[in-house]
C-alpha atoms as a PDB file:
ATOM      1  CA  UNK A   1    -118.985  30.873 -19.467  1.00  0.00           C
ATOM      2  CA  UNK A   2    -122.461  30.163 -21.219  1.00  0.00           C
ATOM      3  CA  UNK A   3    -123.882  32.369 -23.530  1.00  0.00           C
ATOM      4  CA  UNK A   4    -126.501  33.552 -20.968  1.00  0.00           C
ATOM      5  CA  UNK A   5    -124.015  34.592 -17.917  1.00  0.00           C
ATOM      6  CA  UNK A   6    -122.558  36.822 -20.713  1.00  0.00           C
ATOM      7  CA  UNK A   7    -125.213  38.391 -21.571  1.00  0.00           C
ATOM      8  CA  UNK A   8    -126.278  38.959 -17.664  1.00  0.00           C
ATOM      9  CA  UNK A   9    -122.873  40.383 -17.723  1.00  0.00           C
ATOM     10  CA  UNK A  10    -123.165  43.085 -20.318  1.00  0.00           C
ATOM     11  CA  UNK A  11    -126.464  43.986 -20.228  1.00  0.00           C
ATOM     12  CA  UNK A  12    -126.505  45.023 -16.268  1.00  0.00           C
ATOM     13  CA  UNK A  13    -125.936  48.765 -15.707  1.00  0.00           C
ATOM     14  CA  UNK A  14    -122.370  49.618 -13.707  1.00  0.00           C
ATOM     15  CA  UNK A  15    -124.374  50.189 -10.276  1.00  0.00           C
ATOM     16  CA  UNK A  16    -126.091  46.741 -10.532  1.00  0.00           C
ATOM     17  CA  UNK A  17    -122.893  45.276 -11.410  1.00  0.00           C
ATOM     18  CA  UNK A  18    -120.316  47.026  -9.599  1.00  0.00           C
ATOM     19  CA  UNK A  19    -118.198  48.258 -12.934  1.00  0.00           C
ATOM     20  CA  UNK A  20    -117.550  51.638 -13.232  1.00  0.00           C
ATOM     21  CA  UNK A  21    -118.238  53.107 -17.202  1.00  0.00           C
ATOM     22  CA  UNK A  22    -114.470  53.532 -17.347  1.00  0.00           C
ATOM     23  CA  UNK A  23    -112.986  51.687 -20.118  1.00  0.00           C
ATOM     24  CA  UNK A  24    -109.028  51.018 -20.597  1.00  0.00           C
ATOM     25  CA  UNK A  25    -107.707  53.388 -23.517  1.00  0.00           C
ATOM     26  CA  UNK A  26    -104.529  53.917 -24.743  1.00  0.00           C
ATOM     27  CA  UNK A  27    -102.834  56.802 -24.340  1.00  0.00           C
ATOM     28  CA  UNK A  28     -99.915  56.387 -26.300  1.00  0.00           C
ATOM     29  CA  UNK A  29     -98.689  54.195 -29.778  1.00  0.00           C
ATOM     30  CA  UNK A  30     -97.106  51.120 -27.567  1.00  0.00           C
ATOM     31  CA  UNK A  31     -99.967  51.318 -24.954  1.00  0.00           C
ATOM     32  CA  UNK A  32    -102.127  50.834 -28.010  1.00  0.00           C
ATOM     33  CA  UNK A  33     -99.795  48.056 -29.699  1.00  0.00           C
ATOM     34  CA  UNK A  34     -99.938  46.898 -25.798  1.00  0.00           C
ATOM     35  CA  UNK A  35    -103.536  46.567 -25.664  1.00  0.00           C
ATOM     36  CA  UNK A  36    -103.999  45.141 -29.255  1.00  0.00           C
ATOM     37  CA  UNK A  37    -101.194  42.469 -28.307  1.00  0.00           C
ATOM     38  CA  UNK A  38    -103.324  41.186 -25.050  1.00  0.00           C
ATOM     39  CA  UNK A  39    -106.025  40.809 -27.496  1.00  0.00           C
ATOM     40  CA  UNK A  40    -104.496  39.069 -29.954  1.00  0.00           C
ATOM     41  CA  UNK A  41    -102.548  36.689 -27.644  1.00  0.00           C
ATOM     42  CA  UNK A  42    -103.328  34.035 -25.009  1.00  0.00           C
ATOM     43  CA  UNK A  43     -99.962  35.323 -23.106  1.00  0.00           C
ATOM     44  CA  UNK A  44     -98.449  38.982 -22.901  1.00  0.00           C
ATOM     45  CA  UNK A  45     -95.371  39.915 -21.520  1.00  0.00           C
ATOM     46  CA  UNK A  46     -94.801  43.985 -20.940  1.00  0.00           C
ATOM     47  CA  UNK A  47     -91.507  45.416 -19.544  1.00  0.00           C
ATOM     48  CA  UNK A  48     -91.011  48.994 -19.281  1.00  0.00           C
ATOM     49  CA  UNK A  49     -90.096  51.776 -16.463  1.00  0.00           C
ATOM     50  CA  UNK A  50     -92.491  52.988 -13.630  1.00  0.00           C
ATOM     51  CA  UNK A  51     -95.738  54.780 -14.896  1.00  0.00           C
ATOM     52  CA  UNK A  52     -95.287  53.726 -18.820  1.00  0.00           C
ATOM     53  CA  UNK A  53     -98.756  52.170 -18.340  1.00  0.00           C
ATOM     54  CA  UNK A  54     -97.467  48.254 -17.570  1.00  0.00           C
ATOM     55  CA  UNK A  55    -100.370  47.075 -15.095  1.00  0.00           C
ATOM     56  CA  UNK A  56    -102.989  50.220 -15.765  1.00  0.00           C
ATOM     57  CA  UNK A  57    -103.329  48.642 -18.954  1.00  0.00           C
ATOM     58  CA  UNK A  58    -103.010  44.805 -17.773  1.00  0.00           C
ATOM     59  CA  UNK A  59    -105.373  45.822 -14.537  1.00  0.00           C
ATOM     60  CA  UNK A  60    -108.199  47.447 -17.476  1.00  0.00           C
ATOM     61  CA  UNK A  61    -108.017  44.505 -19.782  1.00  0.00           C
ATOM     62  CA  UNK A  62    -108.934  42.029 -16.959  1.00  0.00           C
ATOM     63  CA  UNK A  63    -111.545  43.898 -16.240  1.00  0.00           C
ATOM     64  CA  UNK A  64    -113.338  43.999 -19.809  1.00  0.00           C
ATOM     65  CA  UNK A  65    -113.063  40.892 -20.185  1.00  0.00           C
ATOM     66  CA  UNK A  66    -115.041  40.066 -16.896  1.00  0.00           C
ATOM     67  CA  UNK A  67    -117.629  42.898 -17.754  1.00  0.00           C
ATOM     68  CA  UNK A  68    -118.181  41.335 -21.328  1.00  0.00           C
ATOM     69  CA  UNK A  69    -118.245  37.698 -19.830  1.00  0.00           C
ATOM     70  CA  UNK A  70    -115.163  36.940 -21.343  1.00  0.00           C
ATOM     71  CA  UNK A  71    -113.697  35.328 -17.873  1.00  0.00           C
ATOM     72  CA  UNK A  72    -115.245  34.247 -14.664  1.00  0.00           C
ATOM     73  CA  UNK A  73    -112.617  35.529 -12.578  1.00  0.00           C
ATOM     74  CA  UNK A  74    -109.204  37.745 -11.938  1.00  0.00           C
ATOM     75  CA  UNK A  75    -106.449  36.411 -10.558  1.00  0.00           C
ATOM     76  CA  UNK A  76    -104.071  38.605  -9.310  1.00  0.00           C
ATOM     77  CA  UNK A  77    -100.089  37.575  -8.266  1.00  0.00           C
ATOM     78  CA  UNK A  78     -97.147  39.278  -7.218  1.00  0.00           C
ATOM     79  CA  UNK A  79     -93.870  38.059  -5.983  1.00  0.00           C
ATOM     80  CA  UNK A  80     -92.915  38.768  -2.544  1.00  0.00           C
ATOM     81  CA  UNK A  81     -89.955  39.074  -1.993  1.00  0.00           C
ATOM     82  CA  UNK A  82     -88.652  41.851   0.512  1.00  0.00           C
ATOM     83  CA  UNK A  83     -90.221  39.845   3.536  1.00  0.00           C
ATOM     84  CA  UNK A  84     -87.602  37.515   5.680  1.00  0.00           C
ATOM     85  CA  UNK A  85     -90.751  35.635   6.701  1.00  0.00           C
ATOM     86  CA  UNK A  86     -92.685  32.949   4.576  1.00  0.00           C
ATOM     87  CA  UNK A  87     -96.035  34.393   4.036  1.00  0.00           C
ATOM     88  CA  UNK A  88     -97.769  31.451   4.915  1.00  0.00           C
ATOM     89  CA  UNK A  89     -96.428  32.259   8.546  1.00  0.00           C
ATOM     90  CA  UNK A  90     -97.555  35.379   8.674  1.00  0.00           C
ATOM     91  CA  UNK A  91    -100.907  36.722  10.428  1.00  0.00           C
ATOM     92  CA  UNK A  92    -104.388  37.339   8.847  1.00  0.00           C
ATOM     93  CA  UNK A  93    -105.847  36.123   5.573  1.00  0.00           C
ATOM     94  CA  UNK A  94    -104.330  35.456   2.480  1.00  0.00           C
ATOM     95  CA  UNK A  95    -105.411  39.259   1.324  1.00  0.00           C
ATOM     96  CA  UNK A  96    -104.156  40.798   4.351  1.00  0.00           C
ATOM     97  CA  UNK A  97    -101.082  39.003   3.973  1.00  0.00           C
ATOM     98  CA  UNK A  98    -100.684  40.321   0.082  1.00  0.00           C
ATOM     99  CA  UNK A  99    -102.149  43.919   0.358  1.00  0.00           C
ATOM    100  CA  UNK A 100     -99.032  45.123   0.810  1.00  0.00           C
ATOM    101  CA  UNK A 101     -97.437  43.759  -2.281  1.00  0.00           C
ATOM    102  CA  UNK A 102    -100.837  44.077  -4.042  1.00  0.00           C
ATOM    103  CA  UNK A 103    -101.226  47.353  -3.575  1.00  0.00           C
ATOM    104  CA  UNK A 104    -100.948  49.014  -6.577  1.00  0.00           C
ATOM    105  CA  UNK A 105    -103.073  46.621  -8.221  1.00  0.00           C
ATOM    106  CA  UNK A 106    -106.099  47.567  -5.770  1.00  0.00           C
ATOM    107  CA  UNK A 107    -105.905  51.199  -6.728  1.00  0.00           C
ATOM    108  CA  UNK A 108    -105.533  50.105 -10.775  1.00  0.00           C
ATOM    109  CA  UNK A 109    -109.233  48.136  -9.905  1.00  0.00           C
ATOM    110  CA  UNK A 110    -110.510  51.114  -8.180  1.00  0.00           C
ATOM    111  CA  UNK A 111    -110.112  52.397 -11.790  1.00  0.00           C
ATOM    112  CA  UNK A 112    -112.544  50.505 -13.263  1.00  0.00           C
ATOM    113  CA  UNK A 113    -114.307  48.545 -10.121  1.00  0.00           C
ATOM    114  CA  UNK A 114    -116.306  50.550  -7.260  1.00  0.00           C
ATOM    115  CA  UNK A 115    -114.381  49.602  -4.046  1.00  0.00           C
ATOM    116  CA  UNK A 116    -117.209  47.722  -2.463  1.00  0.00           C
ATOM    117  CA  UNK A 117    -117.634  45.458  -5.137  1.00  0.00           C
ATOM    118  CA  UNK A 118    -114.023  45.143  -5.135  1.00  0.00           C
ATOM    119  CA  UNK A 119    -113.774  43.128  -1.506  1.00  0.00           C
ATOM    120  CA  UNK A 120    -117.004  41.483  -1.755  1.00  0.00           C
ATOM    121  CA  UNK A 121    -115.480  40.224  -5.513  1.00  0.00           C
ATOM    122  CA  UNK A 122    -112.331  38.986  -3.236  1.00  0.00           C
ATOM    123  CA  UNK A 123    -114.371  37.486  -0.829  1.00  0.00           C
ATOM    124  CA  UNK A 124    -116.790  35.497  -3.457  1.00  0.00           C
ATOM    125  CA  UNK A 125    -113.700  34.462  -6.000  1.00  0.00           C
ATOM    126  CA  UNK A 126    -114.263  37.100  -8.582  1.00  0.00           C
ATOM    127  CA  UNK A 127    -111.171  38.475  -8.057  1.00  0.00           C
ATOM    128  CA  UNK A 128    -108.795  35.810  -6.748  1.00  0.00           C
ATOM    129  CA  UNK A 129    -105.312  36.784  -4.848  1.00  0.00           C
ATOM    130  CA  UNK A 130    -103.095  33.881  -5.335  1.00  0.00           C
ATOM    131  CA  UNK A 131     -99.838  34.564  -4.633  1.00  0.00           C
ATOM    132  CA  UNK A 132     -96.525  33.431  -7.070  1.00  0.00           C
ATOM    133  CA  UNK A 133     -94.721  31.321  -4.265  1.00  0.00           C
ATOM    134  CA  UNK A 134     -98.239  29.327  -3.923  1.00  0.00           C
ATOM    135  CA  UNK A 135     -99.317  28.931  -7.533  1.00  0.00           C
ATOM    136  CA  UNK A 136     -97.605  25.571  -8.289  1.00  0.00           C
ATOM    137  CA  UNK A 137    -100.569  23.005  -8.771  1.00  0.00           C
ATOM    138  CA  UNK A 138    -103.353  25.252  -9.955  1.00  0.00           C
ATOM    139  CA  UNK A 139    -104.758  25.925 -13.557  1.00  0.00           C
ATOM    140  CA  UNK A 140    -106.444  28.445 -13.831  1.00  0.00           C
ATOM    141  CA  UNK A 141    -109.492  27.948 -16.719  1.00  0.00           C
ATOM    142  CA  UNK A 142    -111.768  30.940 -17.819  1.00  0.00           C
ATOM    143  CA  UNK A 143    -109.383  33.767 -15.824  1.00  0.00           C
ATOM    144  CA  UNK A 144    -107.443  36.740 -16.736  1.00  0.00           C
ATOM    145  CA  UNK A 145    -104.111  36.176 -14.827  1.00  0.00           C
ATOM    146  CA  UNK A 146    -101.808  38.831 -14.225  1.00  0.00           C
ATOM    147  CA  UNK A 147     -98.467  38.508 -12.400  1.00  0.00           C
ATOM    148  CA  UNK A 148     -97.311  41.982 -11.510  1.00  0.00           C
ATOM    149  CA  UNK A 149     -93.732  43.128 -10.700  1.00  0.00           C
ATOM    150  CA  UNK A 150     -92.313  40.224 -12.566  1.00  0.00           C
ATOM    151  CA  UNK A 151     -88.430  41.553 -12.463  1.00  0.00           C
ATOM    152  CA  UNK A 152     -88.760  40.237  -8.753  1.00  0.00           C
ATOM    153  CA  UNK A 153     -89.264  36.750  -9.677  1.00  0.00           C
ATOM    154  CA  UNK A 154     -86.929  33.707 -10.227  1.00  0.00           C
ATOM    155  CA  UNK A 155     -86.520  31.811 -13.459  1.00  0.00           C
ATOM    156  CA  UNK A 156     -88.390  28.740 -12.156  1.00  0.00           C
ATOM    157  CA  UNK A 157     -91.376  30.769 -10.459  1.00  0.00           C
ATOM    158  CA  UNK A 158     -92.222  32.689 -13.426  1.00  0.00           C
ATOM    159  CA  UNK A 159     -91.907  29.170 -15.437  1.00  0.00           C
ATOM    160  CA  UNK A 160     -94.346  27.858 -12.828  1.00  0.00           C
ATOM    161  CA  UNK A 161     -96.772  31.012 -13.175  1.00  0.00           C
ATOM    162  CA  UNK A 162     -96.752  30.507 -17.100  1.00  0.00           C
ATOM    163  CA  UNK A 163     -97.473  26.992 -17.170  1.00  0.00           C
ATOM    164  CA  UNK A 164    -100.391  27.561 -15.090  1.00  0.00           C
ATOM    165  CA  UNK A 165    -102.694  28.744 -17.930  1.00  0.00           C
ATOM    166  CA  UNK A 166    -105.456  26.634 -18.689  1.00  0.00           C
ATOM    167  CA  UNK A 167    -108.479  26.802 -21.213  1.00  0.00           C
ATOM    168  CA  UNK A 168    -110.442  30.314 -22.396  1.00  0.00           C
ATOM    169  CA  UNK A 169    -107.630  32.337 -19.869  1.00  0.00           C
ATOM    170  CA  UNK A 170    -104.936  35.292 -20.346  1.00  0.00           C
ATOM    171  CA  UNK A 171    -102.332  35.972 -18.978  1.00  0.00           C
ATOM    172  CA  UNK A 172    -100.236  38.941 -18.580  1.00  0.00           C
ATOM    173  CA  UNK A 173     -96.746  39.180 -17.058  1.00  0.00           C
ATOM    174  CA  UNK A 174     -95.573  43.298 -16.259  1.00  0.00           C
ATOM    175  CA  UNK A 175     -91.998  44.097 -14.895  1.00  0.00           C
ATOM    176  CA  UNK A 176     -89.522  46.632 -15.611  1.00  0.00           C
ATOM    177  CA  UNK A 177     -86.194  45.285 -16.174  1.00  0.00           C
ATOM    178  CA  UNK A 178     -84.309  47.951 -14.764  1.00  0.00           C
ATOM    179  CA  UNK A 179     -85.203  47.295 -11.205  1.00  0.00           C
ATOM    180  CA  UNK A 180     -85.187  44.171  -8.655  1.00  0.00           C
ATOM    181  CA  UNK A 181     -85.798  43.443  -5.286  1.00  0.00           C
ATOM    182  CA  UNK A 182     -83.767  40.763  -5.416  1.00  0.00           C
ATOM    183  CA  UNK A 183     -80.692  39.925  -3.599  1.00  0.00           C
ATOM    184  CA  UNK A 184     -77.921  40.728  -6.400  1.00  0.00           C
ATOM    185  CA  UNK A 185     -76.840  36.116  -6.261  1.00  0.00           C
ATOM    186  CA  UNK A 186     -80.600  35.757  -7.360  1.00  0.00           C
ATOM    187  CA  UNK A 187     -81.362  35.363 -11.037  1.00  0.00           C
ATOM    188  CA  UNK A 188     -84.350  36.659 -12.257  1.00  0.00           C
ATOM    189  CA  UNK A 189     -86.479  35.388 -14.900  1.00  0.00           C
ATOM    190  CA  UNK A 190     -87.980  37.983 -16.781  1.00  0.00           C
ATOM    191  CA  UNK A 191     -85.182  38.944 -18.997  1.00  0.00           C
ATOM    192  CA  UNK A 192     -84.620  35.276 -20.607  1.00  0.00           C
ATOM    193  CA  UNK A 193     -88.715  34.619 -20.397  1.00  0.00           C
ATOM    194  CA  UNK A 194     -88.798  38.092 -23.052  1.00  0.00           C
ATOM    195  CA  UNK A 195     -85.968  36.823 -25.443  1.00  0.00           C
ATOM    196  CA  UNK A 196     -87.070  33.148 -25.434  1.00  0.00           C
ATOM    197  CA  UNK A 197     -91.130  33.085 -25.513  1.00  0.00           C
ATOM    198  CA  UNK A 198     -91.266  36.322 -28.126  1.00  0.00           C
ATOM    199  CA  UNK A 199     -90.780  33.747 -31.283  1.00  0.00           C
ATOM    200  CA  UNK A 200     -93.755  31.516 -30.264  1.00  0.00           C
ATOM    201  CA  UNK A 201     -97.414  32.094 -32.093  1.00  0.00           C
ATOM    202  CA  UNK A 202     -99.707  33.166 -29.214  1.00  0.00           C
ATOM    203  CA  UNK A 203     -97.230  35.070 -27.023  1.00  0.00           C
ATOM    204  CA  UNK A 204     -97.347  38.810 -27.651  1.00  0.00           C
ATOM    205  CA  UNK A 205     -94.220  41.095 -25.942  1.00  0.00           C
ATOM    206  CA  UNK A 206     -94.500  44.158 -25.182  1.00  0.00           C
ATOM    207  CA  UNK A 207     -91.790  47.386 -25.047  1.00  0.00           C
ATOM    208  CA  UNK A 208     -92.754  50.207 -23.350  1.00  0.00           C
ATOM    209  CA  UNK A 209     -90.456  53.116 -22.792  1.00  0.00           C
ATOM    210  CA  UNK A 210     -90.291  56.762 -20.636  1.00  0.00           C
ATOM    211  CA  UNK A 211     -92.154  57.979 -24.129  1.00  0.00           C
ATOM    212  CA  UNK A 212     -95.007  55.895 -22.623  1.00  0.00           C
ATOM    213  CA  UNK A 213     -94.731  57.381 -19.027  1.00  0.00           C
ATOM    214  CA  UNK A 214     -97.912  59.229 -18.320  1.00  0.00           C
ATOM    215  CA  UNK A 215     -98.238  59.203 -14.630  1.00  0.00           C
ATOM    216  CA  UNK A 216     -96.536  62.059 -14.078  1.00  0.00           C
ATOM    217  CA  UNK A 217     -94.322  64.396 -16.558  1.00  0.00           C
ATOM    218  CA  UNK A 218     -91.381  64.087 -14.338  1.00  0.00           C
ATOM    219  CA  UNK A 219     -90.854  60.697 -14.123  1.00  0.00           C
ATOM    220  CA  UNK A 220     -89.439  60.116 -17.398  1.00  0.00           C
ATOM    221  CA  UNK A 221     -87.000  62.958 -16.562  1.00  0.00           C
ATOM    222  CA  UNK A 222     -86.185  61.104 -13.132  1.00  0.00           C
ATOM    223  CA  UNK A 223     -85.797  57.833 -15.170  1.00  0.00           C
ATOM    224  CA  UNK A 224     -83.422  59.518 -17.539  1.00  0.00           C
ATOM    225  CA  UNK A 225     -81.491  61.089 -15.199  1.00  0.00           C
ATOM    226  CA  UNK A 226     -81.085  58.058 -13.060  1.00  0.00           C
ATOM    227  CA  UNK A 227     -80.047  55.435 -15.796  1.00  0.00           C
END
């Protein structure tokens, strides 16, 4: 991005822009070792249990970096995987197809993003849904990538997603190891992707735990309880 975008960027106040003055903090040691490691590193992978901060963080990241001029774009993914149908079969556009996966990714932008700016973003490339299954052939230059729900994704798709990085991009990878969608004669990825890639310069990994759970005070309890 040139030097003058940038500064466009940062110097435009959030209702000209569309940001809300919301800035990603963390609000525990990991999610601060979490956010440090996304800065520090071209790729970040972060596993932990629901509500220990995983995409919230990810989802806030993105977003400074395309306030500050960092990026150009978002590009949000998600595996989908409890459909029998392909999703290039079913109805509507590509967003209406992955709202219901993307979800909880739309209300992590509403965070930071006013909602209007949000779809007209989607609809000018700002924020880009591209989903896992239909990633293979892209790179994706000048973007913050994030690939949500990662424990749902096969060893070869989450290969795919991290080889799509190109130049001046992150990208983050959130899961939580304990739970899959998949069918239990599916291997997923995310487990061998964590101990392999955590040894290479430029790949940060991330631990969270229920101590990082601040959604709601009973879901580290539920987490607990359940194994």
């Amino acid at each position: 991005m040139s030097r003058r975008k940038a500064t466009k960027l940062r110097n435009e106040t959030p209702e000209q822009s569309g940001f809300k003055p919301k800035r990603v903090t963390g609000r525990s040691l990991r999610q601060k070792e979490y956010i440090k490691s996304i800065m520090a590193n071209d790729i970040c992978l972060a596993t932990g249990p629901a509500g220990s901060g995983k995409t919230h963080v990810a989802v806030g990241m993105a977003v400074s970096a395309l306030r500050d001029g960092d990026v150009e774009k978002i590009i949000l993914s998600r595996p989908a995987v409890d459909s029998g149908t392909s999703i290039g079969f079913l109805p509507g556009t590509m967003e209406e197809k992955m709202h219901p996966y993307l979800a909880p990714l739309y209300d992590e932008l509403g965070v930071y993003i006013e909602q209007k700016a949000i779809k007209a973003w989607i609809e000018h490339g700002r924020i880009e849904i591209v989903p896992l299954s239909m990633m293979r052939g892209r790179t994706f230059n000048n973007s913050f990538i994030i690939l949500d729900e990662a424990q749902n994704a096969l060893m070869g798709e989450l290969r795919m997603c991290l080889t799509r990085i190109g130049m001046n991009s992150k990208l983050v990878i959130t899961g939580d190891l304990n739970q899959t969608d998949l069918y239990s004669d599916e291997s997923g990825g995310l487990h061998r992707c964590v101990s392999r890639l955590a040894h290479i310069s430029g790949i940060g990994v991330t631990t969270l735990t229920a101590a990082d759970i601040v959604r709601h005070p009973l879901i580290g309890q539920i987490e607990a309880a359940l194994g």
